[in-house]
C-alpha atoms as a PDB file:
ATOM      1  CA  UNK A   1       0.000   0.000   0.000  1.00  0.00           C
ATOM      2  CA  UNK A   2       2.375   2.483   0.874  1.00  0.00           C
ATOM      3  CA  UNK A   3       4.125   1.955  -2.673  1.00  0.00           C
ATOM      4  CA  UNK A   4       1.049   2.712  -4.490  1.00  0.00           C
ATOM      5  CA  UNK A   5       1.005   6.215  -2.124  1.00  0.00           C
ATOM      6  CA  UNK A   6       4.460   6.856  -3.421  1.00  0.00           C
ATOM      7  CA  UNK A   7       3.453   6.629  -6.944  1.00  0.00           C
ATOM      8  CA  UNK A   8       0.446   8.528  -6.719  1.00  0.00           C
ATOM      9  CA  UNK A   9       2.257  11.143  -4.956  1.00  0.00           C
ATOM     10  CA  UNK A  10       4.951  11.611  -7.543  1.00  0.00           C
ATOM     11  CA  UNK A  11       2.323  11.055 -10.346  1.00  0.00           C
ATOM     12  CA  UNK A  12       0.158  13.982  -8.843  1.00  0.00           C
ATOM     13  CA  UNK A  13       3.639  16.036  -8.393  1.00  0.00           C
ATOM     14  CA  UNK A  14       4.641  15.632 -11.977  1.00  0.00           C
ATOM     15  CA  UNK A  15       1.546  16.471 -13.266  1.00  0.00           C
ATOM     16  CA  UNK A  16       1.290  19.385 -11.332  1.00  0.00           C
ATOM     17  CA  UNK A  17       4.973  20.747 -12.460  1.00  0.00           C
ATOM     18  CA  UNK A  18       3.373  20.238 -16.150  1.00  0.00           C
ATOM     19  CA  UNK A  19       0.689  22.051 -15.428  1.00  0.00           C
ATOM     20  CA  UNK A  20       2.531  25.096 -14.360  1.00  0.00           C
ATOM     21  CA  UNK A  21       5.753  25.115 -16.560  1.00  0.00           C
ATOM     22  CA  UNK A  22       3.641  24.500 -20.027  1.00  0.00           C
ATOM     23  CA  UNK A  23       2.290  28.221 -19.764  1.00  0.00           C
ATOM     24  CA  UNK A  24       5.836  29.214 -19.224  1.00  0.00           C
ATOM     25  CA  UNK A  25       6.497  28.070 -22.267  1.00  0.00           C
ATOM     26  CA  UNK A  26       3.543  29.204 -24.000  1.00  0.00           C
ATOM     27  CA  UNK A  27       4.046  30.900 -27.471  1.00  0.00           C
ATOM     28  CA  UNK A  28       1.780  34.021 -28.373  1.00  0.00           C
ATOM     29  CA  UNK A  29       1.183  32.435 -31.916  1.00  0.00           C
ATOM     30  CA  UNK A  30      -0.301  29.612 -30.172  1.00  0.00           C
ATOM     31  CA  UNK A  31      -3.334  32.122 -28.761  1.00  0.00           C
ATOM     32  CA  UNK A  32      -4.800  33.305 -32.285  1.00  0.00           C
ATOM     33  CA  UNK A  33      -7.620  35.963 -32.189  1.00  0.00           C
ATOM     34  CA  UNK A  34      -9.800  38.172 -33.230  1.00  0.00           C
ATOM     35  CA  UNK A  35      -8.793  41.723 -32.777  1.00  0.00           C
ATOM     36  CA  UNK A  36     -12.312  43.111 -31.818  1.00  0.00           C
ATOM     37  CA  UNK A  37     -11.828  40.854 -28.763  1.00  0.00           C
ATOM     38  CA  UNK A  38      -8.966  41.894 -27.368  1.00  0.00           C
ATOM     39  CA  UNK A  39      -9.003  45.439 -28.566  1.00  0.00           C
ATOM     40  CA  UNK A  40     -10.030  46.575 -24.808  1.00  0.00           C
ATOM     41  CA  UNK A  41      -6.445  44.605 -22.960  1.00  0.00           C
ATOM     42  CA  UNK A  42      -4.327  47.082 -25.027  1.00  0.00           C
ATOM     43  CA  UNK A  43      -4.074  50.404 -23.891  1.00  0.00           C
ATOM     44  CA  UNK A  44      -4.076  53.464 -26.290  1.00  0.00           C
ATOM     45  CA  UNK A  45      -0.321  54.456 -26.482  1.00  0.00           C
ATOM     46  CA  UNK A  46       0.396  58.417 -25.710  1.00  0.00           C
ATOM     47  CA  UNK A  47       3.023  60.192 -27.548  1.00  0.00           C
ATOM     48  CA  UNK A  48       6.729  59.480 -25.322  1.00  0.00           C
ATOM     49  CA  UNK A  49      10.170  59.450 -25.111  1.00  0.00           C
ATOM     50  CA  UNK A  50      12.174  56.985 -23.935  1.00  0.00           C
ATOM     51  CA  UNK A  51      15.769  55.009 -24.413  1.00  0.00           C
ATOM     52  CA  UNK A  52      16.334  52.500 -26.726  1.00  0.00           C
ATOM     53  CA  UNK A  53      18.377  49.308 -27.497  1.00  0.00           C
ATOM     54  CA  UNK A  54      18.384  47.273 -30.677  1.00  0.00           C
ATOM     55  CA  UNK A  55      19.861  43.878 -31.572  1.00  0.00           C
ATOM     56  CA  UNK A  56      19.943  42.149 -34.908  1.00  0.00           C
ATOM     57  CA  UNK A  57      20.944  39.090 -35.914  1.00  0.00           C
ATOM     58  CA  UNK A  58      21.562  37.799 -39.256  1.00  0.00           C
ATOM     59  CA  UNK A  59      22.042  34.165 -40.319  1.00  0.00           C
ATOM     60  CA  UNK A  60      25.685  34.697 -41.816  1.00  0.00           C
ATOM     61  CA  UNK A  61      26.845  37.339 -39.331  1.00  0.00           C
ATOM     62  CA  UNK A  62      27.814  34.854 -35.750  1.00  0.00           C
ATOM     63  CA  UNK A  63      27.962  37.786 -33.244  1.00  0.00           C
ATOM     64  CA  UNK A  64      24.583  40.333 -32.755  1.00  0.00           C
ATOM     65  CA  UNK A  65      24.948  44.184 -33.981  1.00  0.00           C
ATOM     66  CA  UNK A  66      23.844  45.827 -31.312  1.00  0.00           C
ATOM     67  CA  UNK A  67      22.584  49.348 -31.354  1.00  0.00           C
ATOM     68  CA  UNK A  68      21.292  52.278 -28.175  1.00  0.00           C
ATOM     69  CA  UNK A  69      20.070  55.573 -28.069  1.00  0.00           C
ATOM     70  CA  UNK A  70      16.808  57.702 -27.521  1.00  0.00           C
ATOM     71  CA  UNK A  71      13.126  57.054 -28.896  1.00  0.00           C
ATOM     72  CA  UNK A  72      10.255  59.513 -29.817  1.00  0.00           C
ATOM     73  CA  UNK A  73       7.059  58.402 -30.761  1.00  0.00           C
ATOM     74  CA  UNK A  74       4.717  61.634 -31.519  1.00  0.00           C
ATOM     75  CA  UNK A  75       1.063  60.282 -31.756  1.00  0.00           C
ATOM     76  CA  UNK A  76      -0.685  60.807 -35.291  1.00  0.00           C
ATOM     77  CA  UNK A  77       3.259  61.345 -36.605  1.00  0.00           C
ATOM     78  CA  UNK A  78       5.042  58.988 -36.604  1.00  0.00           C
ATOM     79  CA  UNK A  79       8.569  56.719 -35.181  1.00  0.00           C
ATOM     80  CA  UNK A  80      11.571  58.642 -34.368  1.00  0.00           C
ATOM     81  CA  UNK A  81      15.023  56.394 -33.728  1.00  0.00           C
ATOM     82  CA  UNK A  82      18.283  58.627 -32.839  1.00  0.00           C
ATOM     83  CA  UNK A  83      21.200  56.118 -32.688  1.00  0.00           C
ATOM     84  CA  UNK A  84      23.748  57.278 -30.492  1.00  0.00           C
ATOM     85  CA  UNK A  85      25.972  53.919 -30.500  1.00  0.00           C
ATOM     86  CA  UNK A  86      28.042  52.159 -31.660  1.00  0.00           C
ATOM     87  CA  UNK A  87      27.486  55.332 -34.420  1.00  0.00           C
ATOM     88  CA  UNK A  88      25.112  58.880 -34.675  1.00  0.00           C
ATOM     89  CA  UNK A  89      22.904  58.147 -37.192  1.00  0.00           C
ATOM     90  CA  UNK A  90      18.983  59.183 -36.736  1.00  0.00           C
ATOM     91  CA  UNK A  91      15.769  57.532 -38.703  1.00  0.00           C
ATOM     92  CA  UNK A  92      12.426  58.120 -38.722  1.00  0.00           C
ATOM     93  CA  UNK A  93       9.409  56.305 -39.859  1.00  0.00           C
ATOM     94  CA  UNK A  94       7.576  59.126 -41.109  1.00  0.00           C
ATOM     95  CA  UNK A  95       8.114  59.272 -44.576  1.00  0.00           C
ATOM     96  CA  UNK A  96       6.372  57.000 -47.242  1.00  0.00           C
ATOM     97  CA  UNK A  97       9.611  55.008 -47.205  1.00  0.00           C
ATOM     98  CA  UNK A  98       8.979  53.170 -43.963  1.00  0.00           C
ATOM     99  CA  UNK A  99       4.967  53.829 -44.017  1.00  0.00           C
ATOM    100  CA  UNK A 100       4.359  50.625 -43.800  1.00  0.00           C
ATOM    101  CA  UNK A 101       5.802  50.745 -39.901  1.00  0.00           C
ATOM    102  CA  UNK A 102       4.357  53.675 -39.307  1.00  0.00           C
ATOM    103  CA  UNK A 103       1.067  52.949 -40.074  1.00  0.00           C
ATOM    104  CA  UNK A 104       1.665  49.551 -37.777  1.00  0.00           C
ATOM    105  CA  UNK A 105       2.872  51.870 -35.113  1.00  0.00           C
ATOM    106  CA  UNK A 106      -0.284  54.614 -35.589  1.00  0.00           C
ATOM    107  CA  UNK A 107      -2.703  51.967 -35.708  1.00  0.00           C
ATOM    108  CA  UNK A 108      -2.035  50.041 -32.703  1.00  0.00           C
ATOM    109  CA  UNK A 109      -1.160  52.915 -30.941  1.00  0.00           C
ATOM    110  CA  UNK A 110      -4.799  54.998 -31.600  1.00  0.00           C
ATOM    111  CA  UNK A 111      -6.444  51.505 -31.342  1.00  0.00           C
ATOM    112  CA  UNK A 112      -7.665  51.655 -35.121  1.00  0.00           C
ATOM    113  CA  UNK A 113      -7.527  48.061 -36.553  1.00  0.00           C
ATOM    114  CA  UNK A 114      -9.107  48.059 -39.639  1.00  0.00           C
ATOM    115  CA  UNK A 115      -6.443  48.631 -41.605  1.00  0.00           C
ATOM    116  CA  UNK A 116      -4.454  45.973 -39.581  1.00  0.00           C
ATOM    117  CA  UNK A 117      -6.670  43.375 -39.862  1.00  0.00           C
ATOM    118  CA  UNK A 118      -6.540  43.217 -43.498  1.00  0.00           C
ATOM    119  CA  UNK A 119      -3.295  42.318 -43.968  1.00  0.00           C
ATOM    120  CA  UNK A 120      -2.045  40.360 -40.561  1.00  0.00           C
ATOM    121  CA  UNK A 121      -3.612  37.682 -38.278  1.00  0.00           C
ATOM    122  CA  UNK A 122      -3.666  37.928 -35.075  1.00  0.00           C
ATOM    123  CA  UNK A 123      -2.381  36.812 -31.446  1.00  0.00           C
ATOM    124  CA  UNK A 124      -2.469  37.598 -28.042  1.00  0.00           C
ATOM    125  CA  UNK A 125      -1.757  36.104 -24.629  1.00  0.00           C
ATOM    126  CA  UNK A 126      -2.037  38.159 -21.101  1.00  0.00           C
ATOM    127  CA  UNK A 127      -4.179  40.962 -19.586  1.00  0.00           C
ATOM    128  CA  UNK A 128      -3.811  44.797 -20.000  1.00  0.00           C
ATOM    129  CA  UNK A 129      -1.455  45.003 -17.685  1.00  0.00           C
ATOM    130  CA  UNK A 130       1.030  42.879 -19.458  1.00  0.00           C
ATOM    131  CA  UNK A 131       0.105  41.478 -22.831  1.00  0.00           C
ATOM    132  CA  UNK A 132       2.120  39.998 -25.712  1.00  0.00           C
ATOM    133  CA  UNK A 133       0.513  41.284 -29.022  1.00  0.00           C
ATOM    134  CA  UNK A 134       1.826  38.661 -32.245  1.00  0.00           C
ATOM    135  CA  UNK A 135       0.986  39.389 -36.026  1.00  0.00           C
ATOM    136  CA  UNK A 136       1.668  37.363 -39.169  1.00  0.00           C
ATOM    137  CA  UNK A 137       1.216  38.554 -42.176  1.00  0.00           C
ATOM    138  CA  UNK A 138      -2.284  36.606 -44.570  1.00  0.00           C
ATOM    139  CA  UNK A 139      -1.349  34.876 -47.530  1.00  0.00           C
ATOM    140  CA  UNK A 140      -2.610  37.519 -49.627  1.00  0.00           C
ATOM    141  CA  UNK A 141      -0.808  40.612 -48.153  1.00  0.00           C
ATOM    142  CA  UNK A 142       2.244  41.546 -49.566  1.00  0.00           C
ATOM    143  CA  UNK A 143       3.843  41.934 -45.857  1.00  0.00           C
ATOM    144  CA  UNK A 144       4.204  38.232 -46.351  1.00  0.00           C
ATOM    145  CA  UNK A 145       7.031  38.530 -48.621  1.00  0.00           C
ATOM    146  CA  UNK A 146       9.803  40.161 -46.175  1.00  0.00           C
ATOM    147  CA  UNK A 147       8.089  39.758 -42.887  1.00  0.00           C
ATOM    148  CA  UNK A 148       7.499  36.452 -40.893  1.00  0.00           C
ATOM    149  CA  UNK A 149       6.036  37.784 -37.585  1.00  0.00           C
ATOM    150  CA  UNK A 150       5.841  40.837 -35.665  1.00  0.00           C
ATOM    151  CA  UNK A 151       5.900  40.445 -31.680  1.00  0.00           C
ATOM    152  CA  UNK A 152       4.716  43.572 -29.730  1.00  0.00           C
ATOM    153  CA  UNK A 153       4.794  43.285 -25.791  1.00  0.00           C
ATOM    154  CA  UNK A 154       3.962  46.052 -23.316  1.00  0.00           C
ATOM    155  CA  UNK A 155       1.999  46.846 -20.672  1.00  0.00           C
ATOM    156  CA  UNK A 156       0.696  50.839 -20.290  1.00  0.00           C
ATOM    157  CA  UNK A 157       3.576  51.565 -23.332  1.00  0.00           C
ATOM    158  CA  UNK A 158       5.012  48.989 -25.651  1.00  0.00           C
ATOM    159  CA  UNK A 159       8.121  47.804 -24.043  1.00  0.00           C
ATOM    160  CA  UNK A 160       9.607  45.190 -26.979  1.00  0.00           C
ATOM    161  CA  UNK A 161       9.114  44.507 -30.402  1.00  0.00           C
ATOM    162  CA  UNK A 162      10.348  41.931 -32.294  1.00  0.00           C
ATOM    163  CA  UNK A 163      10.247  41.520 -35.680  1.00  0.00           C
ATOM    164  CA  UNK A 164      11.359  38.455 -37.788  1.00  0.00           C
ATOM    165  CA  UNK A 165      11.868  38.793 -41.382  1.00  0.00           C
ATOM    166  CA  UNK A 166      11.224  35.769 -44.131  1.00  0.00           C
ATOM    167  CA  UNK A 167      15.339  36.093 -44.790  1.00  0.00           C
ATOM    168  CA  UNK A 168      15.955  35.152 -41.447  1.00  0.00           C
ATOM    169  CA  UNK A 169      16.763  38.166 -39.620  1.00  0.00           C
ATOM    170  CA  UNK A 170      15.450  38.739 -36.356  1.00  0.00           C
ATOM    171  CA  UNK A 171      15.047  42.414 -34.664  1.00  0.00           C
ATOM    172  CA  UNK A 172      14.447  42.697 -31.471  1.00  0.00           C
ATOM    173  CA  UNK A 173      14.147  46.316 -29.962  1.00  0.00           C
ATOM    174  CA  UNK A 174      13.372  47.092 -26.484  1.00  0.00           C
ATOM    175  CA  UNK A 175      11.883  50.696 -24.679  1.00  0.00           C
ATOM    176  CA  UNK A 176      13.465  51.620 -21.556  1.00  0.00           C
ATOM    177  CA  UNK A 177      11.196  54.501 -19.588  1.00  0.00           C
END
């Protein structure tokens, strides 16, 4: 008898450790949505300025280039990046050249989807105070062709994005208030 309580005591134990690592490991593009559902768990961004560090990797490059320096992001505007290492260079996402960002950026950040939800699907995992925010480009949008997935995380501002692109480079840029 008392073997049988030992089993059922480490069965119960390693089901309960499953339980609680698998949402550890939990990946937003397993959560797909619709956007009208989780529209409310996102909070409408406010123009700020904040630091800013950037790493990119590349599949033929082995070590990360790693950029810093300040963020702007002016509601209705647009994305402002001023790189002050490893070099001064500034770039903004105003112009029709990076529109497509911008509009990402203006869109999620006034809460209008419309737009969105024409060209990406969509996922989400965690409550307005900390939520993970995943898009993938349809099969019709042209997005599909250079971008994989976008990963947006935040809680009241975004705090990370990640974007991976379909050549295998990864971006991942965090916001430090």
């Amino acid at each position: 008898m008392k073997r049988y309580n030992f089993w059922k005591i480490i069965s119960i134990f390693i089901i309960s450790i499953y339980c609680f690592i698998t949402p550890v490991f939990a990946d937003v593009y397993d959560y797909p949505v619709s956007l009208r559902n989780i529209a409310d768990q996102i909070p409408e961004m406010q123009s700020i300025k904040c630091k800013f560090k950037q790493e990119k990797t590349m599949p033929n490059i082995s070590k990360p280039l790693i950029s810093s320096g300040d963020f702007e992001f002016v509601k209705n505007k647009g994305v402002y990046f001023n790189t002050t290492y490893p070099i001064k260079s500034s770039v903004d996402y105003t112009n029709k050249n990076y529109k497509q960002v911008n509009d990402i950026v203006n869109a999620i950040s006034a809460k209008r989807y419309e737009k969105l939800e024409k060209e990406f699907n969509f996922y989400f995992t965690g409550k307005s105070t900390n939520w993970t925010l995943g898009l993938k480009p349809k099969q019709n949008s042209p997005a599909k062709n250079y971008i994989a997935s976008i990963t947006i995380s935040g809680s009241n501002y975004i705090s990370q994005i990640n974007i991976n692109q379909t050549n295998g480079n990864k971006t991942a840029i965090w916001f430090i208030k």
